[in-house]
N, C-alpha and C. Protein backbone atom coordinates (compact mmCIF):
# COMPACT_ATOMS: atom_id res chain seq x y z
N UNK A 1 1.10 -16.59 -2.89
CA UNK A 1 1.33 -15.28 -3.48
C UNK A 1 0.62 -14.22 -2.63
N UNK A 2 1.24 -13.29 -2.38
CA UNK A 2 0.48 -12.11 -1.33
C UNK A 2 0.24 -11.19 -2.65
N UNK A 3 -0.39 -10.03 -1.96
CA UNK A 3 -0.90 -9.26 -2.67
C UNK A 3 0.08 -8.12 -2.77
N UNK A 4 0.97 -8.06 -1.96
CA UNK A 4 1.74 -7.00 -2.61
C UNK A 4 3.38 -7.69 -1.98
N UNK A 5 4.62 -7.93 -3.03
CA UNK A 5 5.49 -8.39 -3.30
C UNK A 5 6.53 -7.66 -3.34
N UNK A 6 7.81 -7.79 -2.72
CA UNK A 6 8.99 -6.90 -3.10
C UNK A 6 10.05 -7.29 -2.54
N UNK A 7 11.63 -7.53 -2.36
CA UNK A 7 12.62 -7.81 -2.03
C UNK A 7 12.93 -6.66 -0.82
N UNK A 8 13.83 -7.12 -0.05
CA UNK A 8 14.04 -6.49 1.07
C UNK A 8 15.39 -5.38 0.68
N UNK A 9 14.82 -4.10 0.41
CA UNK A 9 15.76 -2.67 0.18
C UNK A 9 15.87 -2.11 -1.06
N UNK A 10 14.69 -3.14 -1.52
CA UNK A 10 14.53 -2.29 -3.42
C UNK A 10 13.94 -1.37 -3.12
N UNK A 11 13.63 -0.12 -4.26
CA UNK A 11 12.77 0.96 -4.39
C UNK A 11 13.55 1.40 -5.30
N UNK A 12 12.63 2.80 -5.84
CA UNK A 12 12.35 2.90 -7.34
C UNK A 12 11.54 2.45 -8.23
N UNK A 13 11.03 1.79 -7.36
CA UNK A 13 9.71 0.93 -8.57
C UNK A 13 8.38 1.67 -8.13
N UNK A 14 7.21 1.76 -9.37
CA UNK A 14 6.07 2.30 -9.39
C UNK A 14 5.08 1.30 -8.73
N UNK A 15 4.40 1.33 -7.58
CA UNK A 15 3.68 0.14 -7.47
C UNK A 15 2.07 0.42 -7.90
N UNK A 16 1.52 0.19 -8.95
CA UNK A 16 -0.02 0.35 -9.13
C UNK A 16 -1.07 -0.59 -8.27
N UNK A 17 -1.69 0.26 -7.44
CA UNK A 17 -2.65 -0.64 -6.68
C UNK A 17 -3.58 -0.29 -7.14
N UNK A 18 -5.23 -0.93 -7.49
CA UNK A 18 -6.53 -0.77 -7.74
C UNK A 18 -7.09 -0.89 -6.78
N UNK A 19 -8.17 -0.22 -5.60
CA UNK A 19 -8.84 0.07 -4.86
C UNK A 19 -9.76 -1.04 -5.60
N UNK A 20 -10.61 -1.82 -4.48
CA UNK A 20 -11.76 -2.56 -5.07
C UNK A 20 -12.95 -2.22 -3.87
N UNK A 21 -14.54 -2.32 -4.34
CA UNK A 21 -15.47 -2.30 -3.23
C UNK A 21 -15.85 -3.87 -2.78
N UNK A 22 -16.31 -3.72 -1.75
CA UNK A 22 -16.81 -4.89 -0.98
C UNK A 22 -16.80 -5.81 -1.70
N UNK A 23 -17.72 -5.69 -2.97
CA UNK A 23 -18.13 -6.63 -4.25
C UNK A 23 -17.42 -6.99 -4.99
N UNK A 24 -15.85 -6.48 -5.23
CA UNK A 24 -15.42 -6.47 -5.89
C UNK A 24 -14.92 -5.49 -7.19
N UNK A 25 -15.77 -4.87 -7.23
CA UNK A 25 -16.14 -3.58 -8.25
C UNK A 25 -15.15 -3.03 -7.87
N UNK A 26 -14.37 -1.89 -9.13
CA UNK A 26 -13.20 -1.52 -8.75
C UNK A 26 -14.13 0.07 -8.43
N UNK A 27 -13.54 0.80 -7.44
CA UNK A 27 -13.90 1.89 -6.21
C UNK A 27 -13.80 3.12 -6.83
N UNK A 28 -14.95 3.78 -6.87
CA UNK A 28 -14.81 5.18 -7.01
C UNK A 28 -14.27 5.90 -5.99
N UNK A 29 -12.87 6.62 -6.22
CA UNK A 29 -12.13 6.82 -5.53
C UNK A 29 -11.85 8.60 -6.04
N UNK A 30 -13.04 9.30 -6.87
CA UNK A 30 -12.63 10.44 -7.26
C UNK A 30 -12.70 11.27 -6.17
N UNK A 31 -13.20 11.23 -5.18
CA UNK A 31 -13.74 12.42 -3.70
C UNK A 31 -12.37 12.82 -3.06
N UNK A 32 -11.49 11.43 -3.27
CA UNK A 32 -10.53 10.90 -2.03
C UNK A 32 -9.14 11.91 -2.97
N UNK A 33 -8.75 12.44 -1.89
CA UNK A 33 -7.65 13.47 -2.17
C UNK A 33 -6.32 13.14 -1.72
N UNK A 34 -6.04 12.28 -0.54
CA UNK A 34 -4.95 11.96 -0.38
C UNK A 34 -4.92 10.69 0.23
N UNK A 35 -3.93 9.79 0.63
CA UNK A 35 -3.86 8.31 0.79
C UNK A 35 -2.78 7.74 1.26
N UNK A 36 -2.56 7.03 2.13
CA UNK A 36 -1.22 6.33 2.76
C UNK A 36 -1.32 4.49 2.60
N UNK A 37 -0.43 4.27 2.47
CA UNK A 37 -0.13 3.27 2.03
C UNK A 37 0.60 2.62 3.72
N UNK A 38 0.34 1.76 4.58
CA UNK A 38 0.58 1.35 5.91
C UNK A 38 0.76 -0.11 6.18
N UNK A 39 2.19 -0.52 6.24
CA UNK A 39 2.23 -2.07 6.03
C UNK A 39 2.65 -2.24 8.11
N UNK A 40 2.32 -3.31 8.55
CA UNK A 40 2.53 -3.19 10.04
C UNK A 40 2.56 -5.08 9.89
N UNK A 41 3.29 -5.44 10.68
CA UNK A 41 3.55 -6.93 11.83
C UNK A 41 2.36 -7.43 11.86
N UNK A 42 2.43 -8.57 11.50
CA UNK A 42 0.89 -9.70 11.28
C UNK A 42 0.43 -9.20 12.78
N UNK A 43 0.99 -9.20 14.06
CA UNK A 43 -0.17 -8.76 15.31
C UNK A 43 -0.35 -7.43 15.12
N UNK A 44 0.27 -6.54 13.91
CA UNK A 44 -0.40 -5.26 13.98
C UNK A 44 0.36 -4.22 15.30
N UNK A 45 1.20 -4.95 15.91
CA UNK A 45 1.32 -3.71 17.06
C UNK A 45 2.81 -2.95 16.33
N UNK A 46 3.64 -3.27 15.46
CA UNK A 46 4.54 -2.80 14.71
C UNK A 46 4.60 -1.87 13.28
N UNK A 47 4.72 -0.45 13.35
CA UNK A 47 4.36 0.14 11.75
C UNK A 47 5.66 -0.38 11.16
N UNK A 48 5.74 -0.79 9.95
CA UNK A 48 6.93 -0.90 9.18
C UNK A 48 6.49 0.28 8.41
N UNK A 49 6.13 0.90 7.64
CA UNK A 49 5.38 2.01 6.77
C UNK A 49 4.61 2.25 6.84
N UNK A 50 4.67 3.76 6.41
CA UNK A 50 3.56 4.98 6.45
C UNK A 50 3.98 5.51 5.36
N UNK A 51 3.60 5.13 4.06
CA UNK A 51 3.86 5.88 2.90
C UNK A 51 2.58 6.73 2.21
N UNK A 52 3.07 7.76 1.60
CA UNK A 52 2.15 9.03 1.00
C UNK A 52 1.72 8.29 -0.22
N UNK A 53 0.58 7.93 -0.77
CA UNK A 53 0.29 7.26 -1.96
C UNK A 53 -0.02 8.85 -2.80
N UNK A 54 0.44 8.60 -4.33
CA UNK A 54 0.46 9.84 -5.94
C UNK A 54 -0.83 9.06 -6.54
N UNK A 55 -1.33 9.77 -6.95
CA UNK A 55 -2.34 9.92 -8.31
C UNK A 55 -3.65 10.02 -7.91
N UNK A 56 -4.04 10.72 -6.62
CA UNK A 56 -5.23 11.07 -5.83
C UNK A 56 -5.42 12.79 -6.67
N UNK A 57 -6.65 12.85 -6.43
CA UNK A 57 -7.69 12.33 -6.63
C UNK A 57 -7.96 11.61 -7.96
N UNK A 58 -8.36 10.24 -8.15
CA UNK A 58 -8.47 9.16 -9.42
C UNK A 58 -9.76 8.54 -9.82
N UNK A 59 -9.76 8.65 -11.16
CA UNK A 59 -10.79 8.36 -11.83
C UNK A 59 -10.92 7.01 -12.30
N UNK A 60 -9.74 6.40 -12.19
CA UNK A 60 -9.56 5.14 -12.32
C UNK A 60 -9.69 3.80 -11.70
N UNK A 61 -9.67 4.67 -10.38
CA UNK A 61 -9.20 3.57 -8.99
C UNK A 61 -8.58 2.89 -8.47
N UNK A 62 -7.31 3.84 -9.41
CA UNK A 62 -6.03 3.43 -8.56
C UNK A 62 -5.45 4.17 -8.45
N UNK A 63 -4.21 3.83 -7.19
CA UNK A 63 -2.86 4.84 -6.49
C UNK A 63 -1.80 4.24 -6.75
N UNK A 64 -1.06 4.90 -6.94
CA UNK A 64 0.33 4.67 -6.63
C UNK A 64 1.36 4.55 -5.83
N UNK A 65 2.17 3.99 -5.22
CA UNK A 65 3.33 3.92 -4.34
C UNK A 65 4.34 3.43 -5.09
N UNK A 66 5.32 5.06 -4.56
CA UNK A 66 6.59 5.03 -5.32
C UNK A 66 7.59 4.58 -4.17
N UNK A 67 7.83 3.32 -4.41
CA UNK A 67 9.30 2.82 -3.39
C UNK A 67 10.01 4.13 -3.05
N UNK A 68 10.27 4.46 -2.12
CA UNK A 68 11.68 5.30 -2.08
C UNK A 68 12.90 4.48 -0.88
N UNK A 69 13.82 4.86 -1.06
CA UNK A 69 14.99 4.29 -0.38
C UNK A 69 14.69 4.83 0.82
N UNK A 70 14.94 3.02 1.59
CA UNK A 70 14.88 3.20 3.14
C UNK A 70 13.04 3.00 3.90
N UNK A 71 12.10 2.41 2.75
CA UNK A 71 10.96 2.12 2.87
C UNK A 71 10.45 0.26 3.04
N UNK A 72 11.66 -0.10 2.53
CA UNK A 72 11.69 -1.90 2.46
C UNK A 72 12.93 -2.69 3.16
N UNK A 73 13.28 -1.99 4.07
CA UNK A 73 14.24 -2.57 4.83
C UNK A 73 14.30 -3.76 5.74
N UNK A 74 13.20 -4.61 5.45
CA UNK A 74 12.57 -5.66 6.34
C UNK A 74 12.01 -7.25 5.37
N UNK A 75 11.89 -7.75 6.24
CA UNK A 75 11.66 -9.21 5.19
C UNK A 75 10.75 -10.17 6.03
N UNK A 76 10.18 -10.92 5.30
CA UNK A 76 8.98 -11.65 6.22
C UNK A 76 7.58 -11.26 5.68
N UNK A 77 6.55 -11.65 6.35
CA UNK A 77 5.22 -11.46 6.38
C UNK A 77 4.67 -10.62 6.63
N UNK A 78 3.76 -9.63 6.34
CA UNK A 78 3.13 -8.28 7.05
C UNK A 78 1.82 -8.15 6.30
N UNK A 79 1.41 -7.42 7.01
CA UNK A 79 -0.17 -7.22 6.58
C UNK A 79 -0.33 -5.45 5.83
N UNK A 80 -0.91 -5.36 4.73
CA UNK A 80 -1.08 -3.59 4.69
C UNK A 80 -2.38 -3.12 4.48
N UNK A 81 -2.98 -2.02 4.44
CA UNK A 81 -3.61 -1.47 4.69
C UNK A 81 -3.59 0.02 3.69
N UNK A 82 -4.52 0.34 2.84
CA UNK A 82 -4.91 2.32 2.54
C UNK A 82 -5.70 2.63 3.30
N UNK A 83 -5.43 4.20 3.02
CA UNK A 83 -6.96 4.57 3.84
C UNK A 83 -6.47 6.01 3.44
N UNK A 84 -7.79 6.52 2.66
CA UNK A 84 -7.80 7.23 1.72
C UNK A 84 -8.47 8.28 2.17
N UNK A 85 -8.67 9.69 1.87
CA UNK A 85 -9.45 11.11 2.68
C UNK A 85 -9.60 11.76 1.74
N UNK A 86 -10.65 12.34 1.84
CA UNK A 86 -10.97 13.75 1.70
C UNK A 86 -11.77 14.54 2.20
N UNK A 87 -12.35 15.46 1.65
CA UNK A 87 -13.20 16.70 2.40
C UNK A 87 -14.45 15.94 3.28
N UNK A 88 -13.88 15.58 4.01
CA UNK A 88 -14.82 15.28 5.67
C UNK A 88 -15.46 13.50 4.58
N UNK A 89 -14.69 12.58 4.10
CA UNK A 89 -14.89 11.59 3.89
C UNK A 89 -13.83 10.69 4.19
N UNK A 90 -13.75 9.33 4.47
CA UNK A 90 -12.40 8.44 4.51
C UNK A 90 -12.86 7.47 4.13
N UNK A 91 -11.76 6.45 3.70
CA UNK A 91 -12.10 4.53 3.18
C UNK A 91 -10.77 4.15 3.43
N UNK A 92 -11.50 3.17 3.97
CA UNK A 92 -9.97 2.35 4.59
C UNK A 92 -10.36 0.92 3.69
N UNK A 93 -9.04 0.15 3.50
CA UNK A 93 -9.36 -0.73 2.57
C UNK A 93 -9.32 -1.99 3.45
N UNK A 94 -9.76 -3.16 3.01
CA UNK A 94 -9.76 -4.48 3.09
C UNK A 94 -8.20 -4.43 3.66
N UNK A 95 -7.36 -5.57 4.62
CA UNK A 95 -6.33 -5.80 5.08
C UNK A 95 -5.51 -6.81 3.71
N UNK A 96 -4.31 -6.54 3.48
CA UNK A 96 -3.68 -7.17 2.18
C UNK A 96 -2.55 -8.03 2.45
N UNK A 97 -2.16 -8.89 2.49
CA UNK A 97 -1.12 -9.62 2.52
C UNK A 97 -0.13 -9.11 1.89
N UNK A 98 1.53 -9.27 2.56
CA UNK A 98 2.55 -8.39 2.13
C UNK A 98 3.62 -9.36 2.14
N UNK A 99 4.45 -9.96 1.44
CA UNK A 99 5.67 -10.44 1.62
C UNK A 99 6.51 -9.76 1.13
N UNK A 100 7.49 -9.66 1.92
CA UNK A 100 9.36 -9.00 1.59
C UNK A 100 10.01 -10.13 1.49
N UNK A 101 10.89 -10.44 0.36
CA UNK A 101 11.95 -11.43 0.14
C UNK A 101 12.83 -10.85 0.67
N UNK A 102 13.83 -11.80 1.24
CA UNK A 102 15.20 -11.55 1.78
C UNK A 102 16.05 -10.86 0.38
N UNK A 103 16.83 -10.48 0.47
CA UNK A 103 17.78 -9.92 -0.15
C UNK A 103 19.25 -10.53 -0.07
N UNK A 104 19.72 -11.34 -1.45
CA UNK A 104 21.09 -12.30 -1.12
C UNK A 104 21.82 -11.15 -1.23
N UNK A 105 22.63 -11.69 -0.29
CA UNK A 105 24.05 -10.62 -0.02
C UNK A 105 25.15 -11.29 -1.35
N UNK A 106 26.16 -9.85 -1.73
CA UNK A 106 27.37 -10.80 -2.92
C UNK A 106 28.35 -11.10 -2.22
């Protein structure tokens, strides 16, 4: 099971991610104002996405990524990545495991 799951060309779906610290502890993430969501090729030299993550700045410690069409066009293994900003601060997260299911054709 990877950590973040989806079929190859869905969107429309809300994806809730929770930011965690080193320890585990889920991340105070109220400073952080905006956030991208960056899935790339297990060697990393390929971006598949650069998505804008919603619900910054959060009290909760989590973001959102809203699928949009034309963001999951790919299938296989990938690695992702946040990395979150604000006023002269950044956090980049732990590396996440990503699988895309193929998509059966009718």
């Amino acid at each position: 099971m990877a950590d973040i799951e989806f079929v190859e060309a869905e969107y429309g779906d809300t994806y809730v991610i929770t930011i965690k610290d080193e320890n585990g502890v889920d991340a105070n993430i109220s400073a952080y104002t905006s956030g991208v969501l960056l899935i790339n090729d297990l060697d990393l030299s390929t971006n598949k996405l650069n998505a804008t993550l919603t619900g910054l700045p959060s009290s909760n410690s989590k973001v959102n990524w809203v699928m949009a069409n034309g963001q999951t066009n790919y299938n296989g293994n990938f690695v992702a990545q946040i990395q979150l900003s604000g006023s002269s601060i950044t956090k980049n997260t732990k590396m996440m495991s990503v699988k895309s299911h193929r998509k059966l054709s009718t």
